[in-house]
C-alpha atoms as a PDB file:
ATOM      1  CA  UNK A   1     -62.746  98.940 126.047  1.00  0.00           C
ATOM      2  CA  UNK A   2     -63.004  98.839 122.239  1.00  0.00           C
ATOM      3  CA  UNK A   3     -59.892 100.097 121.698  1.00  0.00           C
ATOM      4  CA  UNK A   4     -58.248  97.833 123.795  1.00  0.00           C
ATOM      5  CA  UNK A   5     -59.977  94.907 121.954  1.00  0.00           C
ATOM      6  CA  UNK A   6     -59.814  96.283 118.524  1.00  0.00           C
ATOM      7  CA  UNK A   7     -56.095  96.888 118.332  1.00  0.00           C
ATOM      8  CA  UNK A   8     -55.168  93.347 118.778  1.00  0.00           C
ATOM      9  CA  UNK A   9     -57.528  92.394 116.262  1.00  0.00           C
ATOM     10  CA  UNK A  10     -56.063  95.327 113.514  1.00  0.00           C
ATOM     11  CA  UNK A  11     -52.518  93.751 114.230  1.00  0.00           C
ATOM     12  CA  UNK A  12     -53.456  90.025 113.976  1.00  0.00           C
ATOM     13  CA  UNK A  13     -55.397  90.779 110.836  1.00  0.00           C
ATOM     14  CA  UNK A  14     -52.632  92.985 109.454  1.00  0.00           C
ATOM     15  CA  UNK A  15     -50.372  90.142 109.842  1.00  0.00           C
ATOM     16  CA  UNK A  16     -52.613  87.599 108.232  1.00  0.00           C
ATOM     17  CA  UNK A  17     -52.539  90.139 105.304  1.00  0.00           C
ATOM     18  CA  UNK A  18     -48.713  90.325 105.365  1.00  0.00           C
ATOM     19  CA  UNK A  19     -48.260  86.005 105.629  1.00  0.00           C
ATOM     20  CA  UNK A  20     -50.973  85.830 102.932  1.00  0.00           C
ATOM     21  CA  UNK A  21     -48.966  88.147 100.737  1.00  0.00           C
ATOM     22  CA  UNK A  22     -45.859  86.135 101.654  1.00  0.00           C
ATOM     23  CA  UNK A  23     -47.324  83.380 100.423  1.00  0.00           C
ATOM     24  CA  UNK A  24     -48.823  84.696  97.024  1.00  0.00           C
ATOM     25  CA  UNK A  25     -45.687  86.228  96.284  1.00  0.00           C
ATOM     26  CA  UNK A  26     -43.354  82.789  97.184  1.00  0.00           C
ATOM     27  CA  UNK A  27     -45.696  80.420  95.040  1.00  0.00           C
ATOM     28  CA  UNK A  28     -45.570  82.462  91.682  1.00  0.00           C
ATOM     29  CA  UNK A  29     -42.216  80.934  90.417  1.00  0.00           C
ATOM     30  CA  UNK A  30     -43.786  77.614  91.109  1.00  0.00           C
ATOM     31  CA  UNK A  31     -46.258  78.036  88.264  1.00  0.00           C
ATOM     32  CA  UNK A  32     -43.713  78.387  86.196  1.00  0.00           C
ATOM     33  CA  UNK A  33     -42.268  75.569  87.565  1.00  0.00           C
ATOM     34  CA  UNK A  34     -44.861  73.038  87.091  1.00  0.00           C
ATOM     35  CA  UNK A  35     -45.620  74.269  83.732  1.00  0.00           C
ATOM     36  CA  UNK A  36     -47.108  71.580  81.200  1.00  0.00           C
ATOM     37  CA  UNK A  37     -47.821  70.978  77.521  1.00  0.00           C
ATOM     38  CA  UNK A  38     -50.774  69.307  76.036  1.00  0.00           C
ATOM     39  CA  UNK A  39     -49.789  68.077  72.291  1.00  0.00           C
ATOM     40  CA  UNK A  40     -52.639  66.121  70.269  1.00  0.00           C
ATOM     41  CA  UNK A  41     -50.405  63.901  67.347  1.00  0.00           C
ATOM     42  CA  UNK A  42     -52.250  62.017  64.535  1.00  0.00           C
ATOM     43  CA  UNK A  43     -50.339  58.967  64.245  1.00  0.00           C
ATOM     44  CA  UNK A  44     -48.052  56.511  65.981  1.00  0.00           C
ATOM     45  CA  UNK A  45     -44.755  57.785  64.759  1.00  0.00           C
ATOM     46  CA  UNK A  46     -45.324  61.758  65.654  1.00  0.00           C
ATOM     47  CA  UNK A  47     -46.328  60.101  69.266  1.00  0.00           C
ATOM     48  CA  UNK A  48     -43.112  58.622  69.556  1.00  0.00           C
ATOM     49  CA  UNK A  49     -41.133  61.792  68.734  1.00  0.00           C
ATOM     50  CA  UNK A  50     -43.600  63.904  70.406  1.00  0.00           C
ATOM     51  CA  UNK A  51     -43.204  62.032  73.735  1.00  0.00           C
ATOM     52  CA  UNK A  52     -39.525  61.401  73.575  1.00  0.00           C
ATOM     53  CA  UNK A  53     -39.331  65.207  73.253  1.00  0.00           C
ATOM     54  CA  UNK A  54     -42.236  66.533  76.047  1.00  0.00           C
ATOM     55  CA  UNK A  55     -40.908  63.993  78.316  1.00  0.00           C
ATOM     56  CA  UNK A  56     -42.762  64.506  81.624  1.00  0.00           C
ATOM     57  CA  UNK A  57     -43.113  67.952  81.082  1.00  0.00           C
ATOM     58  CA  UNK A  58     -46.699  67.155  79.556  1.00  0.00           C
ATOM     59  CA  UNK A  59     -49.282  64.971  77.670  1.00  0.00           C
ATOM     60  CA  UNK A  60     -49.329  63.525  73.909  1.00  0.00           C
ATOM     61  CA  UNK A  61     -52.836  61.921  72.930  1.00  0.00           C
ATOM     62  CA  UNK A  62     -52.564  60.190  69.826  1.00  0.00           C
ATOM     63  CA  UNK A  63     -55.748  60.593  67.313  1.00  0.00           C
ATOM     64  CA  UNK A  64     -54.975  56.887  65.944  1.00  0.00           C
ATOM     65  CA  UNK A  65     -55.635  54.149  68.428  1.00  0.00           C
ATOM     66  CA  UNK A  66     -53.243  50.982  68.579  1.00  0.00           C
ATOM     67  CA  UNK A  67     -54.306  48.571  66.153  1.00  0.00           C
ATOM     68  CA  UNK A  68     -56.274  50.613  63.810  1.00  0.00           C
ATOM     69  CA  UNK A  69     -54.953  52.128  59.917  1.00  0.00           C
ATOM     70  CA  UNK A  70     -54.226  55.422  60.130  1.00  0.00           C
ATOM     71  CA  UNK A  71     -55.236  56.279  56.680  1.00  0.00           C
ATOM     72  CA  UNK A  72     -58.180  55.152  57.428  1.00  0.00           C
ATOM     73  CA  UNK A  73     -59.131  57.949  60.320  1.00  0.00           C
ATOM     74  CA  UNK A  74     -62.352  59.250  60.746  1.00  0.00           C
ATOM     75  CA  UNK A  75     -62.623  61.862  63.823  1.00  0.00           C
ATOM     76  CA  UNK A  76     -66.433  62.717  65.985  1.00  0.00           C
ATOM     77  CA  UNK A  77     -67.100  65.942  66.701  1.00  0.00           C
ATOM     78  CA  UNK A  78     -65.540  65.561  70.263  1.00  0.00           C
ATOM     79  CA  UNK A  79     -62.192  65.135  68.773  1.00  0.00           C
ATOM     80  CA  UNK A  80     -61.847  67.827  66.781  1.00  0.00           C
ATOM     81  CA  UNK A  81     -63.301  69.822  70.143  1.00  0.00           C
ATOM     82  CA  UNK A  82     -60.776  68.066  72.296  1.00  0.00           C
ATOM     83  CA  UNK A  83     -58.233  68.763  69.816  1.00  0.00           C
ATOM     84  CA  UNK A  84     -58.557  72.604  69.328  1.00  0.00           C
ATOM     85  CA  UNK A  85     -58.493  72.818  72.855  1.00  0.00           C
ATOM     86  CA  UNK A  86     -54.825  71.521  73.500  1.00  0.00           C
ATOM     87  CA  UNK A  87     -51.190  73.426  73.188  1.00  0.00           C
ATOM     88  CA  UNK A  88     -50.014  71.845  69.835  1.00  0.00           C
ATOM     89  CA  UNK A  89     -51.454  69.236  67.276  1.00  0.00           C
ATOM     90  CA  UNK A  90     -48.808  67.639  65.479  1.00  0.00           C
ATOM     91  CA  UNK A  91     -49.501  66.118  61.815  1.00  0.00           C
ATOM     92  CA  UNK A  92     -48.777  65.155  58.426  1.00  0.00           C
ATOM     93  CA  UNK A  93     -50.274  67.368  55.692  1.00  0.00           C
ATOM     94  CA  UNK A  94     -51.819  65.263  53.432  1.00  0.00           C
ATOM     95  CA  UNK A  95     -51.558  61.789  55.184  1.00  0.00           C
ATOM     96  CA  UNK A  96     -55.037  61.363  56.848  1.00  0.00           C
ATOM     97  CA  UNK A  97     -58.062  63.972  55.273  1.00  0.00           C
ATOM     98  CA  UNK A  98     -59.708  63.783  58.165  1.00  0.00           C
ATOM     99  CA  UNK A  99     -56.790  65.754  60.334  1.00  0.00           C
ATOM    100  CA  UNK A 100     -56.751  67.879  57.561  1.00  0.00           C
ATOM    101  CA  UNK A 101     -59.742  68.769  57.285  1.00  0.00           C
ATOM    102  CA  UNK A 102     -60.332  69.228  61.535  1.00  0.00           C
ATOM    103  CA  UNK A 103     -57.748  71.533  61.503  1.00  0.00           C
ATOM    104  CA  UNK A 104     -59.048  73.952  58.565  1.00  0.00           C
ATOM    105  CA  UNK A 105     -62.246  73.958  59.835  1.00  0.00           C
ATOM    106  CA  UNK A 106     -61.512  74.076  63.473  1.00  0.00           C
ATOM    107  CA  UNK A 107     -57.819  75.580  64.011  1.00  0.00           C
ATOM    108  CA  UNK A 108     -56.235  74.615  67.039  1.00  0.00           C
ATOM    109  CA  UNK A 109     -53.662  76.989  68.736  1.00  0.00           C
ATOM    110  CA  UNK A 110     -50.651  75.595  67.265  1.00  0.00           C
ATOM    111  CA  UNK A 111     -50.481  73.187  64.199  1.00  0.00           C
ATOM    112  CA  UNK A 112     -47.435  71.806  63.624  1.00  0.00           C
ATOM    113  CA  UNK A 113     -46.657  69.949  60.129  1.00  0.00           C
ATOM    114  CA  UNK A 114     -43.980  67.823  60.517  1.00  0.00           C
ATOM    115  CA  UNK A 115     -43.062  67.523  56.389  1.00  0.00           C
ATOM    116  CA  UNK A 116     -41.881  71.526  56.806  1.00  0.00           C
ATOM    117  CA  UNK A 117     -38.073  71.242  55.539  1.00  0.00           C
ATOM    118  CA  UNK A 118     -38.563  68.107  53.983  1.00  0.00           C
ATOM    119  CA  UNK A 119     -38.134  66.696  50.620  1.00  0.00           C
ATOM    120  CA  UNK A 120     -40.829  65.638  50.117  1.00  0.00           C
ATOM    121  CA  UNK A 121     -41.307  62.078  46.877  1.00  0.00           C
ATOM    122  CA  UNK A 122     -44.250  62.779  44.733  1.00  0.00           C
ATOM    123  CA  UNK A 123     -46.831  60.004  44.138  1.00  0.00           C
ATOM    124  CA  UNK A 124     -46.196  57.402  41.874  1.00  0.00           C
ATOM    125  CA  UNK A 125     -47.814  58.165  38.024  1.00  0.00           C
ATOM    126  CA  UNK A 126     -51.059  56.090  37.620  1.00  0.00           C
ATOM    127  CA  UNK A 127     -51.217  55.248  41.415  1.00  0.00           C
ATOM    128  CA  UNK A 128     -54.912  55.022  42.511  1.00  0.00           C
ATOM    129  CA  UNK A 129     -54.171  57.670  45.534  1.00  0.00           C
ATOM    130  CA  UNK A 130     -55.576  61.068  46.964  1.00  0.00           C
ATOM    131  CA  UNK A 131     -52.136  61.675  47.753  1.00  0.00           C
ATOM    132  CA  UNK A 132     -49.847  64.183  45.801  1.00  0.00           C
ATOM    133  CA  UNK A 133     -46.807  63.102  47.485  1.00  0.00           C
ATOM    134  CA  UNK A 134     -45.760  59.934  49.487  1.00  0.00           C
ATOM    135  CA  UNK A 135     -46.937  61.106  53.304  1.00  0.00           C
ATOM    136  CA  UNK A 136     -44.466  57.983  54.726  1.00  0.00           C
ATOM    137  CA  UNK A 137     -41.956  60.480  55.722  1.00  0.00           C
ATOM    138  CA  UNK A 138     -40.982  58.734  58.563  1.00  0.00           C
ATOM    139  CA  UNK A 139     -39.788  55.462  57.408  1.00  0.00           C
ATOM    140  CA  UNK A 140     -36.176  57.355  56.831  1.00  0.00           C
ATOM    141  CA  UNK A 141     -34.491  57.850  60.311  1.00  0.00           C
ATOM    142  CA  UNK A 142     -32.360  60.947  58.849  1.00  0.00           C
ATOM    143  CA  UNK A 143     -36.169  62.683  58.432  1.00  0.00           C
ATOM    144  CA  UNK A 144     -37.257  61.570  61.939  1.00  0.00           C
ATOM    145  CA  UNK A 145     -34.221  63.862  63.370  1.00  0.00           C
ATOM    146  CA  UNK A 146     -35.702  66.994  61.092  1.00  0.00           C
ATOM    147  CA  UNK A 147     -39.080  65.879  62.082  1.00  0.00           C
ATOM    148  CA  UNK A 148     -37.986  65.849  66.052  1.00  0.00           C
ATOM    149  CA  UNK A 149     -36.128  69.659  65.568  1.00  0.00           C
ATOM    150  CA  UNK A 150     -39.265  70.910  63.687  1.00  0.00           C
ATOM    151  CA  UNK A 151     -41.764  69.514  66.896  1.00  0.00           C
ATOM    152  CA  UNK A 152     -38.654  70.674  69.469  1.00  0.00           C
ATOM    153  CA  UNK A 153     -38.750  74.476  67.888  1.00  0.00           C
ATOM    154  CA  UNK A 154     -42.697  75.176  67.341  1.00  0.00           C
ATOM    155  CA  UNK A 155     -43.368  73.962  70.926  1.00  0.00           C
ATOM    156  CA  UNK A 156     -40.362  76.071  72.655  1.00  0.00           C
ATOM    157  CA  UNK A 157     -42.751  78.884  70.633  1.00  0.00           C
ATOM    158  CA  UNK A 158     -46.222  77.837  72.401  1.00  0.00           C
ATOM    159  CA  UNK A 159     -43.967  76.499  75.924  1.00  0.00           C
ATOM    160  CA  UNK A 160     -41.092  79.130  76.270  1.00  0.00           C
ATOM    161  CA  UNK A 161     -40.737  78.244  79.807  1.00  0.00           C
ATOM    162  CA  UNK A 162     -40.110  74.340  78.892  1.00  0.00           C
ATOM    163  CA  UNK A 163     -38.016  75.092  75.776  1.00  0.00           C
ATOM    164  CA  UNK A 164     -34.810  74.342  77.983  1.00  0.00           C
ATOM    165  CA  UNK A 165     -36.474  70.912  78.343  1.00  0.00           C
ATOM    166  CA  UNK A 166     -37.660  70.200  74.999  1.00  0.00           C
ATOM    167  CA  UNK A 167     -33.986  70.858  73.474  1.00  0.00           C
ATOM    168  CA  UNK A 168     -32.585  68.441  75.743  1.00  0.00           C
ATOM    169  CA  UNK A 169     -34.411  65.875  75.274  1.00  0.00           C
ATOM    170  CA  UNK A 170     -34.535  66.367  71.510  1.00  0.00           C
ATOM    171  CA  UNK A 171     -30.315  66.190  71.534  1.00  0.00           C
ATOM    172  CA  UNK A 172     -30.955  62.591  73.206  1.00  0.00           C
ATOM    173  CA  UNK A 173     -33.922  61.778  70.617  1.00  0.00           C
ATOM    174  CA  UNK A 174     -31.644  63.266  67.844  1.00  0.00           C
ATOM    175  CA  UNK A 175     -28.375  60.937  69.006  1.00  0.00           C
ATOM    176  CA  UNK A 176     -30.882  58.238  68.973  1.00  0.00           C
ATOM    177  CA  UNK A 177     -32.168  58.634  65.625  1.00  0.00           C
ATOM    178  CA  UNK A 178     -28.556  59.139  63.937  1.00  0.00           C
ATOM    179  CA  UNK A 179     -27.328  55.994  65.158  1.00  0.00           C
ATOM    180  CA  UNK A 180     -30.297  54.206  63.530  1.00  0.00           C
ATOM    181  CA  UNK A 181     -29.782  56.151  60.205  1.00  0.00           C
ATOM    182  CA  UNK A 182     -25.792  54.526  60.923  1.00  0.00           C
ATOM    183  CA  UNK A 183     -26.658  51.179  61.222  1.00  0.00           C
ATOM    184  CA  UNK A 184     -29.142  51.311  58.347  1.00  0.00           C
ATOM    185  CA  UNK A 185     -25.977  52.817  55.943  1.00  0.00           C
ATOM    186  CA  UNK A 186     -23.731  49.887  57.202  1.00  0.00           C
ATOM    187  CA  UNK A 187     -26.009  47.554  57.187  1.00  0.00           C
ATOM    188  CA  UNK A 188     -27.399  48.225  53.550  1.00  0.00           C
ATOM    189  CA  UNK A 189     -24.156  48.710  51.933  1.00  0.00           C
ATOM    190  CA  UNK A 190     -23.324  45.825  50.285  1.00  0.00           C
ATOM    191  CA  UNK A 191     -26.294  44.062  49.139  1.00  0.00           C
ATOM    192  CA  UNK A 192     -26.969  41.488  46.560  1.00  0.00           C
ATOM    193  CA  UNK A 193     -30.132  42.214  46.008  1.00  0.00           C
ATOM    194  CA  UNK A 194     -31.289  45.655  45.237  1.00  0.00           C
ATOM    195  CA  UNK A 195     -34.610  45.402  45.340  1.00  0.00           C
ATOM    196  CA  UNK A 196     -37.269  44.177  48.000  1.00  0.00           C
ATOM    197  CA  UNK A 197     -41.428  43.626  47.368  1.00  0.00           C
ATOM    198  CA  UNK A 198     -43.780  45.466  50.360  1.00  0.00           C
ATOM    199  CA  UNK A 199     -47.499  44.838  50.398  1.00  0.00           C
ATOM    200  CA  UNK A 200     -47.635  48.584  49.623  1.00  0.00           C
ATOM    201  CA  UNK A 201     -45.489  51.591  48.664  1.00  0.00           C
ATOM    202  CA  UNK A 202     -44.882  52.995  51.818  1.00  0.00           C
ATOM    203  CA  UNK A 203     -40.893  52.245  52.008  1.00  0.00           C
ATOM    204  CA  UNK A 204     -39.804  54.617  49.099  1.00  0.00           C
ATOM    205  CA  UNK A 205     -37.863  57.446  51.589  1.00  0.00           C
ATOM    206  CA  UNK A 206     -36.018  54.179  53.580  1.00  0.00           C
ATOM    207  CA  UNK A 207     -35.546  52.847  49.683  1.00  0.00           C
ATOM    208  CA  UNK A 208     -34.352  56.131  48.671  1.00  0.00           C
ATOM    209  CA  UNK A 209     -31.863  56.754  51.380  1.00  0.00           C
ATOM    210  CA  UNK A 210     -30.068  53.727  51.449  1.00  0.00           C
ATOM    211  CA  UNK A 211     -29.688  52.637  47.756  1.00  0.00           C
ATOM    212  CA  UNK A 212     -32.535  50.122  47.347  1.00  0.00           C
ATOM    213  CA  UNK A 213     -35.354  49.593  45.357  1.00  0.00           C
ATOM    214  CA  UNK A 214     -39.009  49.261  46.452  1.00  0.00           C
ATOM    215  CA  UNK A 215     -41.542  47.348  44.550  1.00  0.00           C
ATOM    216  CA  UNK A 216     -44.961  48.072  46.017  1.00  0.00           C
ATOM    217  CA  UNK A 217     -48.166  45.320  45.293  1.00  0.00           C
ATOM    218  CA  UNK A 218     -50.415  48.103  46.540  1.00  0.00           C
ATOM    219  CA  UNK A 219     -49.801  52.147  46.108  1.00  0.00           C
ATOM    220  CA  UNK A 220     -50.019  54.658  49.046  1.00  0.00           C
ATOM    221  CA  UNK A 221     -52.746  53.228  50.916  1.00  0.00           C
ATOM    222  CA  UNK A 222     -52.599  49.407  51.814  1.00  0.00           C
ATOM    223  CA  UNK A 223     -56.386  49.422  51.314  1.00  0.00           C
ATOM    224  CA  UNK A 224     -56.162  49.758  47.378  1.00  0.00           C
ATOM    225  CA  UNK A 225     -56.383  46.603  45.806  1.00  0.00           C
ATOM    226  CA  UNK A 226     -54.052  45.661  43.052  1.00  0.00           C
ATOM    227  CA  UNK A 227     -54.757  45.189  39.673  1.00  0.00           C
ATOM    228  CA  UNK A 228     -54.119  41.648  37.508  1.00  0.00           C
ATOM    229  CA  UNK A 229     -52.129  43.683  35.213  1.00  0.00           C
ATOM    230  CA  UNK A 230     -50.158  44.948  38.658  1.00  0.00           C
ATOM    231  CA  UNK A 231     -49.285  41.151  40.368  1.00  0.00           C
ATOM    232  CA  UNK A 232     -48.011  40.396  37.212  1.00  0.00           C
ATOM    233  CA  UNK A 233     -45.795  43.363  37.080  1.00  0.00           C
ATOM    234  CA  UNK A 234     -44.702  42.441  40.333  1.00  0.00           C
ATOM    235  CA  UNK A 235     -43.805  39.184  39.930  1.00  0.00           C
ATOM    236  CA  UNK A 236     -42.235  39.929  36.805  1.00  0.00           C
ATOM    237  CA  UNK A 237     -40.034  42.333  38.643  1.00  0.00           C
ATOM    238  CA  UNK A 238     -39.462  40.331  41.751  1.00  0.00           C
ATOM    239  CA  UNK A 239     -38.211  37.702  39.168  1.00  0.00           C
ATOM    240  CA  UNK A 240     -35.779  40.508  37.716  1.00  0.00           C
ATOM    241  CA  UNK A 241     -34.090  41.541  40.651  1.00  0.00           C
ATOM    242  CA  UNK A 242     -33.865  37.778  41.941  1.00  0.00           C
ATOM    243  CA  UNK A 243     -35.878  38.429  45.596  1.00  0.00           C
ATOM    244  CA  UNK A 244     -35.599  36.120  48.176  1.00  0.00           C
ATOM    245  CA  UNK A 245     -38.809  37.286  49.790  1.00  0.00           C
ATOM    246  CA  UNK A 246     -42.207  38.964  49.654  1.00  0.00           C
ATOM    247  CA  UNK A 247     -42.893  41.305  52.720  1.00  0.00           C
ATOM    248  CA  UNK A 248     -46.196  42.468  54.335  1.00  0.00           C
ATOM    249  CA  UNK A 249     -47.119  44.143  56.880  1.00  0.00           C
ATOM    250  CA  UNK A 250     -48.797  43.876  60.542  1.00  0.00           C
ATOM    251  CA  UNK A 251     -51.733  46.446  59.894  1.00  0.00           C
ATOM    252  CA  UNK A 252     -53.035  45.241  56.396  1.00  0.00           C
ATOM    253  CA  UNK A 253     -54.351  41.635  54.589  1.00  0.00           C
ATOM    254  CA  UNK A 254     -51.184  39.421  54.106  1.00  0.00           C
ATOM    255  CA  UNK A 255     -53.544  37.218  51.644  1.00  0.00           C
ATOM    256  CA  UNK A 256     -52.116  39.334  48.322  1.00  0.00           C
ATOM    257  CA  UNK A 257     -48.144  38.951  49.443  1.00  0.00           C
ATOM    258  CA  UNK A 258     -48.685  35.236  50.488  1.00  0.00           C
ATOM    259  CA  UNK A 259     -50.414  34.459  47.512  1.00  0.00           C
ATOM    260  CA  UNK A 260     -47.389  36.048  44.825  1.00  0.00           C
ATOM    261  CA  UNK A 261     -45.103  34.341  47.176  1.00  0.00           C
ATOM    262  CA  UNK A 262     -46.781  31.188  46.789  1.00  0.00           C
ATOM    263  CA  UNK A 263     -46.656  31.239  43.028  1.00  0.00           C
ATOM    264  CA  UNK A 264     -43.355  31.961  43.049  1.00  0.00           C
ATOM    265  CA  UNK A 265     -42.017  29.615  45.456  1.00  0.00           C
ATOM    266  CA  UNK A 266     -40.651  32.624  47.622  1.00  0.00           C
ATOM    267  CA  UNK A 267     -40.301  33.354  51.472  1.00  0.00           C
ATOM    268  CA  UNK A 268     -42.525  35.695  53.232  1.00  0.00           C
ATOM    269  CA  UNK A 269     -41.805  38.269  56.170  1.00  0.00           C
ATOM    270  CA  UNK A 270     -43.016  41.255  57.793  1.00  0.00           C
ATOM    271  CA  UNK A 271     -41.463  44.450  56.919  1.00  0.00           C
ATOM    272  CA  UNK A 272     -43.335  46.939  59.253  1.00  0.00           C
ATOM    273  CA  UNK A 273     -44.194  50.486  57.706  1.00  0.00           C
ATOM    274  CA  UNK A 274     -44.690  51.465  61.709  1.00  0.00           C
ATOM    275  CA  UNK A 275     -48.203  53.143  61.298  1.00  0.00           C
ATOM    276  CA  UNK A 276     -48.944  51.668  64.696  1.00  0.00           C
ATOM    277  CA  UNK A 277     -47.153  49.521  67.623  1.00  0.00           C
ATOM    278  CA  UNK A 278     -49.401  46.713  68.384  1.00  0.00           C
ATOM    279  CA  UNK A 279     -48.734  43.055  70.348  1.00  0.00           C
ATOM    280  CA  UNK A 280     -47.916  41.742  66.868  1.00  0.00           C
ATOM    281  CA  UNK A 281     -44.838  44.630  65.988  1.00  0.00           C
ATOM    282  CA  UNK A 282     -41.318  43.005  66.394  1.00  0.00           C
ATOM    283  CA  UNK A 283     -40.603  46.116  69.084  1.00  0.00           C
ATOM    284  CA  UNK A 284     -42.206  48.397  71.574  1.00  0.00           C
ATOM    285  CA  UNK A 285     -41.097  51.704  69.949  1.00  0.00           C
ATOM    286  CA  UNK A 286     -40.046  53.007  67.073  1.00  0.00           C
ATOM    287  CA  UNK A 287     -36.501  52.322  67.234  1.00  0.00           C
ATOM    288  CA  UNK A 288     -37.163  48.849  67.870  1.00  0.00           C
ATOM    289  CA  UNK A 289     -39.243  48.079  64.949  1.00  0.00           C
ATOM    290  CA  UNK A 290     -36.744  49.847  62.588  1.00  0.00           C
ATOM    291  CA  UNK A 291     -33.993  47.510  64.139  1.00  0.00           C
ATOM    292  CA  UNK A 292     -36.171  44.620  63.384  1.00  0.00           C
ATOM    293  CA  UNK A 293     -36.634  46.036  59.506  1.00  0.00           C
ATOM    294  CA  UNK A 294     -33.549  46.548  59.009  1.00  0.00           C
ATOM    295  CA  UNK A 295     -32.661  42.381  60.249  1.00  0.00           C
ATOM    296  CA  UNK A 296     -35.178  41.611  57.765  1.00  0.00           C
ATOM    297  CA  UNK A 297     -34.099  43.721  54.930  1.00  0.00           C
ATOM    298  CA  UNK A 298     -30.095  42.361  55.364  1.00  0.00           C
ATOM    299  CA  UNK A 299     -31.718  38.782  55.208  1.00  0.00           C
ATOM    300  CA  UNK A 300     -33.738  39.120  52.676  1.00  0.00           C
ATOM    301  CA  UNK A 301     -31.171  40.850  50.256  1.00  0.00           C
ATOM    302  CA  UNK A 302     -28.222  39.370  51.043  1.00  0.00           C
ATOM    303  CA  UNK A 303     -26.249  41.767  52.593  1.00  0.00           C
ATOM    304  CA  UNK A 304     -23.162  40.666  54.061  1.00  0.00           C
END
């Protein structure tokens, strides 16, 4: 009698085994599959490439929240934590201290600095900065596209399995970004006015790239506050080149810009450096505010 009970029990468990094993087996390329990247970024305009490139293939958590200066970033404890313990951080070396400084004291698994291949503009002499060079790489679209390629590469190094993904959506990012850089060439070429006033120096790579002169109230960080002997310098310039207009900016004090423009019985307007998108930015990306820049750059200096 046990045998006769026993055997069906061997067989049914035997198959259990074999369906399990089925199962295991059938499921592994689905890992694969469903793969995902977690990316920590430290400012607005390494989200927008970073997410443009990861697609839905993962997550980007940006270290700056909407609204606030990123210059001005402190990170708690938790951060820095939360940040070691994703795929990638992606960062500026040199823009924000405290990113700096959470990375060489905590290192996450991958750190990815954007300004690799760059060239990168050294500070301006006698600016009241921390900075060596100007960190406002961004601002010119043609350093976006080597921004997006470095991002696209170090991932497809930490994410092999999603580098097929990552390259794709990078050639759409890419396409994307070269038609901006197009439309800034055109639409800068022929422009009365060389020269435009920001509320501080954060446009010298868009300046730089299409022919144009910036003249900055403030130096690298909008928090620095101007000298006397600076406003005068200014509006002695701004006189010079024969501006139209005195631009500031969405995330800083407009009280300095209004007040030169003011004396000088000049227009004001918001030229957006793009540190953050918030309800007040003329756009909901990055493209969009650069679109918007570029409007107010063609009105402002005359270019037909």
């Amino acid at each position: 009698m046990k045998m006769k009970l026993g055997t069906p029990l061997i067989a049914l468990f035997a198959t259990a085994l074999a369906l399990t094993g089925c199962s295991t087996a059938g499921s592994a390329p689905t890992t694969g599959a469903t793969s995902k990247v977690t990316v920590t970024v430290a400012a607005y305009p390494l989200q927008f490439l970073t997410e443009r490139i990861v697609g839905e293939a993962g997550t980007v958590t940006n270290l700056t929240q909407p609204g606030a200066e990123p210059h001005d970033l402190e990170l708690s404890a938790k951060q820095i934590a939360e940040m070691a313990g994703t795929d990638a951080v992606v960062y500026i070396a040199g823009f924000q201290a405290a990113v700096d400084d959470a990375i060489a004291s905590t290192p996450p698994k991958l750190a990815i600095d954007v300004t690799a291949g760059l060239s990168l503009l050294k500070a301006l002499p006698g600016a009241e900065t921390n900075h060596a060079t100007d960190p406002h790489v961004w601002l010119s679209p043609a350093n976006m596209v080597t921004m997006a390629q470095t991002i696209s590469t170090k991932l497809s190094t930490a994410k092999p399995e999603l580098a097929s993904t990552f390259a794709a959506n990078t050639t759409k990012l890419v396409a994307d970004l070269g038609a901006l850089d197009v439309s800034f060439k055109t639409g800068l070429a022929t422009c009365s006015i060389k020269a435009f006033v920001t509320s501080h120096t954060a446009f010298a790579y868009l300046a730089n790239s299409y022919g144009l002169e910036q003249i900055g109230i403030a130096g690298l960080e909008p928090s620095e506050e101007p000298t006397a002997a600076r406003i005068a310098e200014v509006q002695k310039l701004a006189k010079q080149y024969g501006v139209t207009t005195i631009f500031f900016e969405t995330l800083a004090s407009d009280a300095v810009a209004k007040s030169i423009a003011g004396d000088l019985g000049l227009k004001t307007a918001v030229l957006d450096p793009i540190e953050g998108i918030t309800k007040a930015s003329a756009g909901t990306n990055y493209l969009e505010v650069m679109a918007s820049n570029l409007k107010a750059l063609q009105e402002a200096n005359k270019c037909s």
